[in-house]
N, C-alpha and C. Protein backbone atom coordinates (compact mmCIF):
# COMPACT_ATOMS: atom_id res chain seq x y z
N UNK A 1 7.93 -31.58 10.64
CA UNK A 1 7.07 -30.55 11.16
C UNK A 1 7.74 -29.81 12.32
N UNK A 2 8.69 -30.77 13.01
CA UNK A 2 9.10 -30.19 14.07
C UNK A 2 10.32 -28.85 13.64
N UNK A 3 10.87 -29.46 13.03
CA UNK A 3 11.64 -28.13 12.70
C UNK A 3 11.03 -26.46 11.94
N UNK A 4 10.23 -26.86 11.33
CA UNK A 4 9.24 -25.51 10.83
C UNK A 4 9.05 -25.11 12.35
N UNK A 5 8.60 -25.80 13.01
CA UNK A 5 7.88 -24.93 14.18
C UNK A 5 8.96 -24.27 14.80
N UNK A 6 10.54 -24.93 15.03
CA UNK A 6 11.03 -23.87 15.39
C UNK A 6 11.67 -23.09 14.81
N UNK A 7 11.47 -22.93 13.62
CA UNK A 7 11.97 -22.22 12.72
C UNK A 7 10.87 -20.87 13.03
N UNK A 8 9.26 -21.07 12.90
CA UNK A 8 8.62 -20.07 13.66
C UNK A 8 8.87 -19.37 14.59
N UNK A 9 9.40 -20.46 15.96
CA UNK A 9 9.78 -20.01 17.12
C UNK A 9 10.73 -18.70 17.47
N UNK A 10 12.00 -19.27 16.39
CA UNK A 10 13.22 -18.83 16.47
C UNK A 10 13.20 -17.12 15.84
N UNK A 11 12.32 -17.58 14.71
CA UNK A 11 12.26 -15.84 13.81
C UNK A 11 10.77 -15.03 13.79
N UNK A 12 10.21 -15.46 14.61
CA UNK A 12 8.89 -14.43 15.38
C UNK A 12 8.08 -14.84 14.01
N UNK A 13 7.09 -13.58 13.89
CA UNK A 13 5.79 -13.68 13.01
C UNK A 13 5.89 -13.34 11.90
N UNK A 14 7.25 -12.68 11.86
CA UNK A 14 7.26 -12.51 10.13
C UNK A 14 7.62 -13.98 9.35
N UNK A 15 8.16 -14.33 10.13
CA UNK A 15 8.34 -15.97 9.44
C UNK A 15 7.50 -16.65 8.86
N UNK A 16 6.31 -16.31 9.43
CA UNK A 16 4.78 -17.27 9.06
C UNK A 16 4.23 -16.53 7.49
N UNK A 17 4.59 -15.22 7.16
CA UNK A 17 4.10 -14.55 6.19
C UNK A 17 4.99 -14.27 5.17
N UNK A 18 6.40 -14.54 5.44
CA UNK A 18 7.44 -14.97 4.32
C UNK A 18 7.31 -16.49 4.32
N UNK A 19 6.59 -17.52 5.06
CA UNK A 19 6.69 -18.51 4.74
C UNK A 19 5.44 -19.08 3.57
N UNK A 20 4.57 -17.72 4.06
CA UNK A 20 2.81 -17.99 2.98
C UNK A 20 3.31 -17.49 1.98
N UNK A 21 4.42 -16.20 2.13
CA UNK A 21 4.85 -16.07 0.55
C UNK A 21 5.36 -16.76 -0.27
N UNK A 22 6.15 -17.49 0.58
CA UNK A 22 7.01 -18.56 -0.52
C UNK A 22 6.71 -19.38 -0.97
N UNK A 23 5.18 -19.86 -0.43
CA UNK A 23 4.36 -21.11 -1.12
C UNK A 23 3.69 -20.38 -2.40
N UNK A 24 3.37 -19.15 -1.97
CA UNK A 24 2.65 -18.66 -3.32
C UNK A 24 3.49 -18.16 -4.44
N UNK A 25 4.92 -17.44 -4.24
CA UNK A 25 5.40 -17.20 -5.20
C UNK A 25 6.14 -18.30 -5.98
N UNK A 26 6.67 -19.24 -5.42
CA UNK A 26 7.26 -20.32 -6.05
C UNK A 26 5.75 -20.88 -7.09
N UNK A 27 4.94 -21.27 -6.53
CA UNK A 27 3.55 -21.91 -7.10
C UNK A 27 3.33 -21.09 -8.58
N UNK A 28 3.41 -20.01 -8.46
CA UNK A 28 3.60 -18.85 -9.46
C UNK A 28 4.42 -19.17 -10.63
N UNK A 29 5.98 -19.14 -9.83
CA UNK A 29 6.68 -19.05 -10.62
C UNK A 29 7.19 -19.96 -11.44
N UNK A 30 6.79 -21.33 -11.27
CA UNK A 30 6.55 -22.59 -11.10
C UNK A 30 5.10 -22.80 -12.93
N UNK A 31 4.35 -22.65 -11.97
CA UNK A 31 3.28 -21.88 -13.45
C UNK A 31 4.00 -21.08 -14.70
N UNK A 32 3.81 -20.48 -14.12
CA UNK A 32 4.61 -19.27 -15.39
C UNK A 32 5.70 -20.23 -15.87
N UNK A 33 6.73 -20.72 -15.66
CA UNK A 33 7.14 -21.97 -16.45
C UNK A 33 6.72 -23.15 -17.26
N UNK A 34 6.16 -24.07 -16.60
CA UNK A 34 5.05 -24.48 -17.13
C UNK A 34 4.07 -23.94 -18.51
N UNK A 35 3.50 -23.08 -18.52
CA UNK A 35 3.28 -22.32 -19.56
C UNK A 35 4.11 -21.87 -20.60
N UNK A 36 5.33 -21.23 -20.21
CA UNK A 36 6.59 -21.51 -21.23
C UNK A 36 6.65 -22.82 -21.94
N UNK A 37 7.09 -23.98 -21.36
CA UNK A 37 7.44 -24.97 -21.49
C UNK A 37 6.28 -25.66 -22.21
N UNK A 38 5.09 -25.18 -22.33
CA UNK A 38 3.93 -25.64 -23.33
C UNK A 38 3.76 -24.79 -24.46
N UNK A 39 3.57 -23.74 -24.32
CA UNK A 39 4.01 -23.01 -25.43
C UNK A 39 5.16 -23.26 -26.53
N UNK A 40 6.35 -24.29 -26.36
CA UNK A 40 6.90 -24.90 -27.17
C UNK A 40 6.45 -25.68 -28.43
N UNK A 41 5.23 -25.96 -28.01
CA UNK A 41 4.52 -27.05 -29.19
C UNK A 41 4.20 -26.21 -29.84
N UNK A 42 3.92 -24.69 -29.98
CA UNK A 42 3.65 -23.34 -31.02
C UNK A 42 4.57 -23.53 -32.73
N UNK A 43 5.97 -23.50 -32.00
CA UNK A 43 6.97 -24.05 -33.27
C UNK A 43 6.33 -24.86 -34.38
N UNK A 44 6.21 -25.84 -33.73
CA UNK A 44 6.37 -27.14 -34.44
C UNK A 44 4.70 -26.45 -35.71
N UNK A 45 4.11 -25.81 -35.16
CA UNK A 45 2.53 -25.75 -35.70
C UNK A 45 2.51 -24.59 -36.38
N UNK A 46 4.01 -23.54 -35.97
CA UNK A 46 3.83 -22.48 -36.72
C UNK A 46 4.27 -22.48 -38.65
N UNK A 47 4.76 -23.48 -38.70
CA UNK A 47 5.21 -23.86 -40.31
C UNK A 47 3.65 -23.42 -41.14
N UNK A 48 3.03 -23.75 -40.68
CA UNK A 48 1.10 -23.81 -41.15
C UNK A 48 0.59 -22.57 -40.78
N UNK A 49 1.47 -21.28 -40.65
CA UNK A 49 0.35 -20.25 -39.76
C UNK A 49 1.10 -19.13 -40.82
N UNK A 50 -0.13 -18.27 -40.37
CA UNK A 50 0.28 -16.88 -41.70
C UNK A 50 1.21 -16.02 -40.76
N UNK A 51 2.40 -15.25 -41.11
CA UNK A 51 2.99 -14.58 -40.75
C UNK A 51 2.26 -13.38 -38.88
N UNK A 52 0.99 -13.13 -39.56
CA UNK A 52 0.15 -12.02 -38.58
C UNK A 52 -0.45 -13.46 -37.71
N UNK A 53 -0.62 -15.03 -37.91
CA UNK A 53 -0.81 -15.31 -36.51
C UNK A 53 0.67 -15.53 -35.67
N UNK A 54 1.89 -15.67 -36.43
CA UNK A 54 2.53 -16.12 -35.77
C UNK A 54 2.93 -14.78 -34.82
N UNK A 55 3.04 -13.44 -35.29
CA UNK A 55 2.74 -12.60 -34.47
C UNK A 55 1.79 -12.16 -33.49
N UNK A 56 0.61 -12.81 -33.66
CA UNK A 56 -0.24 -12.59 -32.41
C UNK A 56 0.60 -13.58 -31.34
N UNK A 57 0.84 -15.14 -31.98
CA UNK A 57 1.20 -15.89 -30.72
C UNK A 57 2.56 -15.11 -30.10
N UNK A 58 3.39 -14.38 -30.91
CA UNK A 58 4.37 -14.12 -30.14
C UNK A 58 3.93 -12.99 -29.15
N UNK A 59 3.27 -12.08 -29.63
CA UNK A 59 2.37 -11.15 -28.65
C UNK A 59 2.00 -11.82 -27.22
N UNK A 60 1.22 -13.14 -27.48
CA UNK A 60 -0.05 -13.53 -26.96
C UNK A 60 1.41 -13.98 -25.79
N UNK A 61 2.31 -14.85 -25.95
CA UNK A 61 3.36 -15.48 -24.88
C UNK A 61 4.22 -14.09 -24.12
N UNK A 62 4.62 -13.34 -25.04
CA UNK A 62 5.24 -11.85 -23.93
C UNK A 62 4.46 -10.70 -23.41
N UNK A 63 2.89 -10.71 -23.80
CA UNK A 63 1.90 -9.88 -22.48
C UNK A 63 1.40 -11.32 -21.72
N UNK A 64 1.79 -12.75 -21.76
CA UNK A 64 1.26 -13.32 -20.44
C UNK A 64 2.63 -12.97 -19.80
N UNK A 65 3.96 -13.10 -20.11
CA UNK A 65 4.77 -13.26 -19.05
C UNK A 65 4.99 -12.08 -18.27
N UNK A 66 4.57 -10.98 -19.36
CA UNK A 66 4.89 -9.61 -18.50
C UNK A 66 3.78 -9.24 -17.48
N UNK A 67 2.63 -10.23 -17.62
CA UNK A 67 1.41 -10.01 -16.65
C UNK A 67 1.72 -10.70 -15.32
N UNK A 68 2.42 -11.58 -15.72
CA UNK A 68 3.08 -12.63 -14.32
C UNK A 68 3.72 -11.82 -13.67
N UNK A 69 4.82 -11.54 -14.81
CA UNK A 69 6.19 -11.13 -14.00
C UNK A 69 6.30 -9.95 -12.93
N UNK A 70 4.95 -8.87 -13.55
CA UNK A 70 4.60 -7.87 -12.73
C UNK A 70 4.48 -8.07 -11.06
N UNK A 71 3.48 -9.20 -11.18
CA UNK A 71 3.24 -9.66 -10.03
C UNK A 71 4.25 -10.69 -8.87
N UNK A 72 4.60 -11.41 -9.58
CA UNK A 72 6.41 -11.82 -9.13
C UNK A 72 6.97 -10.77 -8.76
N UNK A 73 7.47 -10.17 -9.23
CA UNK A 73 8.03 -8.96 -8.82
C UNK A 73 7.92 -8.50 -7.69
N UNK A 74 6.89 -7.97 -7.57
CA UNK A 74 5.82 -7.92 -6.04
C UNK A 74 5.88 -8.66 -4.99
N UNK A 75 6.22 -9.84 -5.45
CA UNK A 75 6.13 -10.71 -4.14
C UNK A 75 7.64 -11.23 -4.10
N UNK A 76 8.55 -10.87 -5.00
CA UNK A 76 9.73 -11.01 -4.48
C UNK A 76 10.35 -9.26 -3.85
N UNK A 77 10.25 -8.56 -4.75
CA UNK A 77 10.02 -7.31 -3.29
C UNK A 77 9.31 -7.83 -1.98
N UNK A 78 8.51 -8.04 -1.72
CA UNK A 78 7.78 -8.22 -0.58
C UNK A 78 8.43 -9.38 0.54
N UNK A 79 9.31 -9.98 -0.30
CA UNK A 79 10.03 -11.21 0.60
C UNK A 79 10.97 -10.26 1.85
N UNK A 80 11.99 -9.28 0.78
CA UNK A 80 13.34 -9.12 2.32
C UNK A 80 12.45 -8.20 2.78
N UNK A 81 11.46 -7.39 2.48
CA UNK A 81 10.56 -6.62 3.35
C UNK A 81 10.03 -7.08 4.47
N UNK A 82 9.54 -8.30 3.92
CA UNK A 82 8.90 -9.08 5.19
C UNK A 82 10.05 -9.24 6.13
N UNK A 83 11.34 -9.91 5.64
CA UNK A 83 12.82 -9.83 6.36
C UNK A 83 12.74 -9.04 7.53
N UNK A 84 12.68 -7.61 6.68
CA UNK A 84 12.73 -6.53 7.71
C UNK A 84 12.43 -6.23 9.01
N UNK A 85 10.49 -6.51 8.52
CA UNK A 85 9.96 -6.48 9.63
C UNK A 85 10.25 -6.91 10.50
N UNK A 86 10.28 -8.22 10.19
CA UNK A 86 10.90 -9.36 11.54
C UNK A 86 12.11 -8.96 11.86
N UNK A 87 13.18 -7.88 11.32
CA UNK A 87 14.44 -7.35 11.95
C UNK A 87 13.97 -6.09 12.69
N UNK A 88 13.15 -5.62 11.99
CA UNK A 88 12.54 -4.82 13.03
C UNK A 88 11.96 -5.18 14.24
N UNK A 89 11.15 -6.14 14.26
CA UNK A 89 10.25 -7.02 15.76
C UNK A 89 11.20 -7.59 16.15
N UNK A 90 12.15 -8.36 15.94
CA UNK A 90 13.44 -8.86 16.92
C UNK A 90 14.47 -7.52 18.14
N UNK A 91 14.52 -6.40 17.05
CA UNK A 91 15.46 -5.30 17.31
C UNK A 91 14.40 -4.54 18.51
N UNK A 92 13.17 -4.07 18.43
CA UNK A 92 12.50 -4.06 19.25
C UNK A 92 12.04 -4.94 20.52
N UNK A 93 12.14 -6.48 20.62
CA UNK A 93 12.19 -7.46 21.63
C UNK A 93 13.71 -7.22 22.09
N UNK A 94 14.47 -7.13 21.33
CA UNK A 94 16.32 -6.83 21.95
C UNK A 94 16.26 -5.81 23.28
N UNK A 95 15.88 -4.37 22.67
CA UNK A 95 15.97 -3.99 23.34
C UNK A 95 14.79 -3.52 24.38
N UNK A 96 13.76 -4.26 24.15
CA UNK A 96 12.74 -4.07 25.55
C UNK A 96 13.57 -4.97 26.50
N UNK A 97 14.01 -5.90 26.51
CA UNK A 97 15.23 -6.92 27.04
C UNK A 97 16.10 -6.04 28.21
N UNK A 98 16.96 -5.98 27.22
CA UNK A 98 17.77 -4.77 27.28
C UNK A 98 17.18 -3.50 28.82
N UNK A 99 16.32 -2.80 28.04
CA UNK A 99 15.63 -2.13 29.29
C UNK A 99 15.04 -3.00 30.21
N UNK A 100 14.90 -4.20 30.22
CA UNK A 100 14.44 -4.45 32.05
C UNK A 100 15.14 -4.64 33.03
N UNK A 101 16.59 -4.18 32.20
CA UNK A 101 17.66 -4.80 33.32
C UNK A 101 17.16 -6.08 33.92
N UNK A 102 17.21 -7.40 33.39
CA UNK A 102 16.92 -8.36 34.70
C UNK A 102 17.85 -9.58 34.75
N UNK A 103 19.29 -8.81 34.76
CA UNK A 103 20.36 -9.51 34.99
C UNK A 103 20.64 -11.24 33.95
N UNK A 104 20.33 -12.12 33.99
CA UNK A 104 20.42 -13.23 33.20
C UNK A 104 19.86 -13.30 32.33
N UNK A 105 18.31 -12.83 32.74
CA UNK A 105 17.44 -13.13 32.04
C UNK A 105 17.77 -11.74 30.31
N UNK A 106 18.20 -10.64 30.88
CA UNK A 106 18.51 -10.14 30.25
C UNK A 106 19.10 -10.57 28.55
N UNK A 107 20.64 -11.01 29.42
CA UNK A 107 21.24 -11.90 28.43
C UNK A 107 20.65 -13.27 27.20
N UNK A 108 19.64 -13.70 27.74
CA UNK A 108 18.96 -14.35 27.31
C UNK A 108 18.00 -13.86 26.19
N UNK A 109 17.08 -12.86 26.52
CA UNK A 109 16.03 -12.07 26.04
C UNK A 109 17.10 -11.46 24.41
N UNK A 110 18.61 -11.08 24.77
CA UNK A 110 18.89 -10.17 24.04
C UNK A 110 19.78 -11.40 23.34
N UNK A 111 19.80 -12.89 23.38
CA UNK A 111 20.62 -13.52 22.44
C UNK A 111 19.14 -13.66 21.35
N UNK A 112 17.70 -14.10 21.52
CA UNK A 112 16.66 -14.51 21.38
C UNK A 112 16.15 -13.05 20.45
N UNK A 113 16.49 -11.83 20.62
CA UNK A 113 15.94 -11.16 19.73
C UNK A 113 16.84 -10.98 18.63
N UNK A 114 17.93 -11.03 18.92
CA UNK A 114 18.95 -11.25 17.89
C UNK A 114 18.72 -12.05 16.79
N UNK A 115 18.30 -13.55 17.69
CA UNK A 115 18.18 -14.79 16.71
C UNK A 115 17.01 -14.25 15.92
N UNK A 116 15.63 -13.82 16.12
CA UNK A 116 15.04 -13.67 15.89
C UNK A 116 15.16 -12.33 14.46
N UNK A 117 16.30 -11.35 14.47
CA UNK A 117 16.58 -10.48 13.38
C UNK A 117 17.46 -11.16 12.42
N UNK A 118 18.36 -12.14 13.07
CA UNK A 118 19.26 -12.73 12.46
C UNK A 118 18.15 -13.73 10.96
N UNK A 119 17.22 -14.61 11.88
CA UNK A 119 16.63 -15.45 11.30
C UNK A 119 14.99 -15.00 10.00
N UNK A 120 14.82 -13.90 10.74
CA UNK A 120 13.87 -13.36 9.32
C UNK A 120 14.76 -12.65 8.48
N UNK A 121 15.53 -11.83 8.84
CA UNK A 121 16.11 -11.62 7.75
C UNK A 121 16.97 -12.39 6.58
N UNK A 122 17.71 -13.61 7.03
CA UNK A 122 18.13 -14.16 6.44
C UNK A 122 16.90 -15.27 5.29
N UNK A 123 15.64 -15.57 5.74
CA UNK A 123 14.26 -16.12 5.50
C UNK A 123 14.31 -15.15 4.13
N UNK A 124 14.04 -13.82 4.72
CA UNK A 124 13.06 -13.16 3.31
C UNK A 124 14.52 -12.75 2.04
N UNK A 125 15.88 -13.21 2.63
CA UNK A 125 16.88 -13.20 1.06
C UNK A 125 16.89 -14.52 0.72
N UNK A 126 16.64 -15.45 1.23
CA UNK A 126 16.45 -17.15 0.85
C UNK A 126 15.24 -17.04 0.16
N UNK A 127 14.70 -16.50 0.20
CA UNK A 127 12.93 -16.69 -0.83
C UNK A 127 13.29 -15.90 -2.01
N UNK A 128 13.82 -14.49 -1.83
CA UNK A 128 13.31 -13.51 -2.28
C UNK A 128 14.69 -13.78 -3.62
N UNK A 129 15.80 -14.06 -3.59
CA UNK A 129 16.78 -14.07 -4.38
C UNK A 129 16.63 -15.63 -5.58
N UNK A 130 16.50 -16.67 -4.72
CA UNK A 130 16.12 -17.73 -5.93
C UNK A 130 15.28 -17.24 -6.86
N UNK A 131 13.74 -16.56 -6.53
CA UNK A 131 12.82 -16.46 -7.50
C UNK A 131 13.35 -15.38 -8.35
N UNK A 132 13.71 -14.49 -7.68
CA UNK A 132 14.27 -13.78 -8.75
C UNK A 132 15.18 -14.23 -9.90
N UNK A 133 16.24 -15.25 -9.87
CA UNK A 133 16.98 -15.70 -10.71
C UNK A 133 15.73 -16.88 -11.52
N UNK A 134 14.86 -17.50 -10.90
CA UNK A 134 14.16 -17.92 -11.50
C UNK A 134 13.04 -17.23 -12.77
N UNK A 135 12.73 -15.89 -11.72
CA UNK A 135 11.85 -14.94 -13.35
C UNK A 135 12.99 -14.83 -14.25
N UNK A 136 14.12 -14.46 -13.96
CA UNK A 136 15.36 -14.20 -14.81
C UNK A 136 15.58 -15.19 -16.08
N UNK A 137 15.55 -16.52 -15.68
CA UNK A 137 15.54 -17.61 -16.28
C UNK A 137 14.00 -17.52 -17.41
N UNK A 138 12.88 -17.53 -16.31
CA UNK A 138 11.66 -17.70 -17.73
C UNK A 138 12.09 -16.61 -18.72
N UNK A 139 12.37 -15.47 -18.15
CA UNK A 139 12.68 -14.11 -19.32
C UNK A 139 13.07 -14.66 -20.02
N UNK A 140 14.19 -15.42 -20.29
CA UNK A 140 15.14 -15.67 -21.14
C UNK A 140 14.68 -16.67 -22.02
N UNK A 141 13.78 -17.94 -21.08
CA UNK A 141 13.00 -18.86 -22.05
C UNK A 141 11.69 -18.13 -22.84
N UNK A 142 11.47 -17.21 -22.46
CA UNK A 142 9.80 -16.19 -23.10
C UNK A 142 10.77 -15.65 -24.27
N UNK A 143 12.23 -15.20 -24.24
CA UNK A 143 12.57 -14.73 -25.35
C UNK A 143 12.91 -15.74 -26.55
N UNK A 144 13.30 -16.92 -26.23
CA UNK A 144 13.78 -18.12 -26.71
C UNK A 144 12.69 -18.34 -28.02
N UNK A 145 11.35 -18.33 -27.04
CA UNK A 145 9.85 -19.38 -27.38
C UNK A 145 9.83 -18.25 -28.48
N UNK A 146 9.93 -16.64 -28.36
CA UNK A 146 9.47 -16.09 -29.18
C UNK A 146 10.81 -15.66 -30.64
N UNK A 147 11.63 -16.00 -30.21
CA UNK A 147 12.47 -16.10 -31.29
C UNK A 147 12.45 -17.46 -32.47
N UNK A 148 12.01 -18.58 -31.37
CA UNK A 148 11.60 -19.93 -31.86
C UNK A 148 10.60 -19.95 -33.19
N UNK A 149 9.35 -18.97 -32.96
CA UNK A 149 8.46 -18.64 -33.86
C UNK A 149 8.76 -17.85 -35.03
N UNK A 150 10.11 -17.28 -34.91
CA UNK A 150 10.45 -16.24 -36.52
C UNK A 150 10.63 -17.52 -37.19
N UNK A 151 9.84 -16.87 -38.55
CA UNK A 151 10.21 -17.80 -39.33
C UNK A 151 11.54 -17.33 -40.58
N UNK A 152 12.18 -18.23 -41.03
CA UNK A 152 13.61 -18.55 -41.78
C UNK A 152 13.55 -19.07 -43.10
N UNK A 153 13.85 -19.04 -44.14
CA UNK A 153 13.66 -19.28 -44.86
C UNK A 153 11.95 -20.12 -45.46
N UNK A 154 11.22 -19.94 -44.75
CA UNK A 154 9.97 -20.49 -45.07
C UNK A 154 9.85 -21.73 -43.67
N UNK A 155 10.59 -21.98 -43.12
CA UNK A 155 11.07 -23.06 -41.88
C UNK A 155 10.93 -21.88 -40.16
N UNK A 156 10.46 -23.03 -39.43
CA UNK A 156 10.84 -22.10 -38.24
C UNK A 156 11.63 -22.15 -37.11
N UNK A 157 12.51 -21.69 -37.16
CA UNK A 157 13.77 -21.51 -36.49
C UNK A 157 13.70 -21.98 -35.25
N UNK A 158 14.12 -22.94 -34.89
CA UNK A 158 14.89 -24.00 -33.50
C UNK A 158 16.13 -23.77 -32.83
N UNK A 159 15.58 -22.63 -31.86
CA UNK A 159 16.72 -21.94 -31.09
C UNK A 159 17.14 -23.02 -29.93
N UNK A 160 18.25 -23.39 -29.53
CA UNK A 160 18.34 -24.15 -28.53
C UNK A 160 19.28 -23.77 -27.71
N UNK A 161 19.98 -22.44 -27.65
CA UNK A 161 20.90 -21.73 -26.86
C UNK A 161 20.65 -21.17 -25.64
């Protein structure tokens, strides 16, 4: 616990709202896997299904992911944004610093807003870049699941690439 807090300390208030993001978009993105990864048992059941359901299910698995992904999206934009801000609220504490002239204290004020641009910004590309390679990844399993369902000679095709 102790280190979150100064992890707060260190990168001001945007920290606290790239840190609520990252519980929610991971949780997300996390889901949206999950759901992939159940949707697998579709295969095995599609041998028994008429051509027009196996097309609804493939429908039914690429408008959920594109309903997710929309929103992922969003909140991985919203990560180095949040970054920002907090490079913005550090760069602004720098130099109110800065203008008080108050000799040591100065120096101090202006290592502390630094840390503070240094440390959200680096926060909202640590959130914001994993998930992204992570939607990247379900894409690729949403295309998998739905290639999984063509059917092949009367059999349905077990992509494992």
């Amino acid at each position: 616990m102790k280190p979150l807090l100064e992890l707060i300390d260190k990168g001001g208030p945007a920290i606290v709202a790239i840190m609520i993001l990252s519980v929610v978009l991971y949780s997300r993105c996390f889901r949206l896997f999950l759901s992939l990864r159940r949707s697998r048992r579709e295969p095995l059941q599609a041998a028994r299904r008429s051509p027009a359901e196996i097309q609804r299910i493939q429908q039914e698995i690429h408008d959920s992911f594109r309903e997710q992904r929309f929103t992922l999206g969003a909140m991985i934009a919203a990560a180095p944004l949040l970054g920002l801000l907090g490079t913005v609220s550090g760069m602004v504490k720098t130099f109110e610093t800065l203008s008080a002239k108050a000799g040591g204290r100065s120096m101090e004020g202006l290592a502390r807003g630094i840390s503070e641009v240094l440390v959200s910004t680096e926060s909202g590309l640590l959130v914001a870049l994993p998930a992204l390679v992570f939607v990247g990844l379900c894409h690729r399993e949403m295309q998998r699941r739905i290639r999984e369902l063509n059917p092949v000679d009367g059999e349905v095709r077990r992509a494992y690439s």
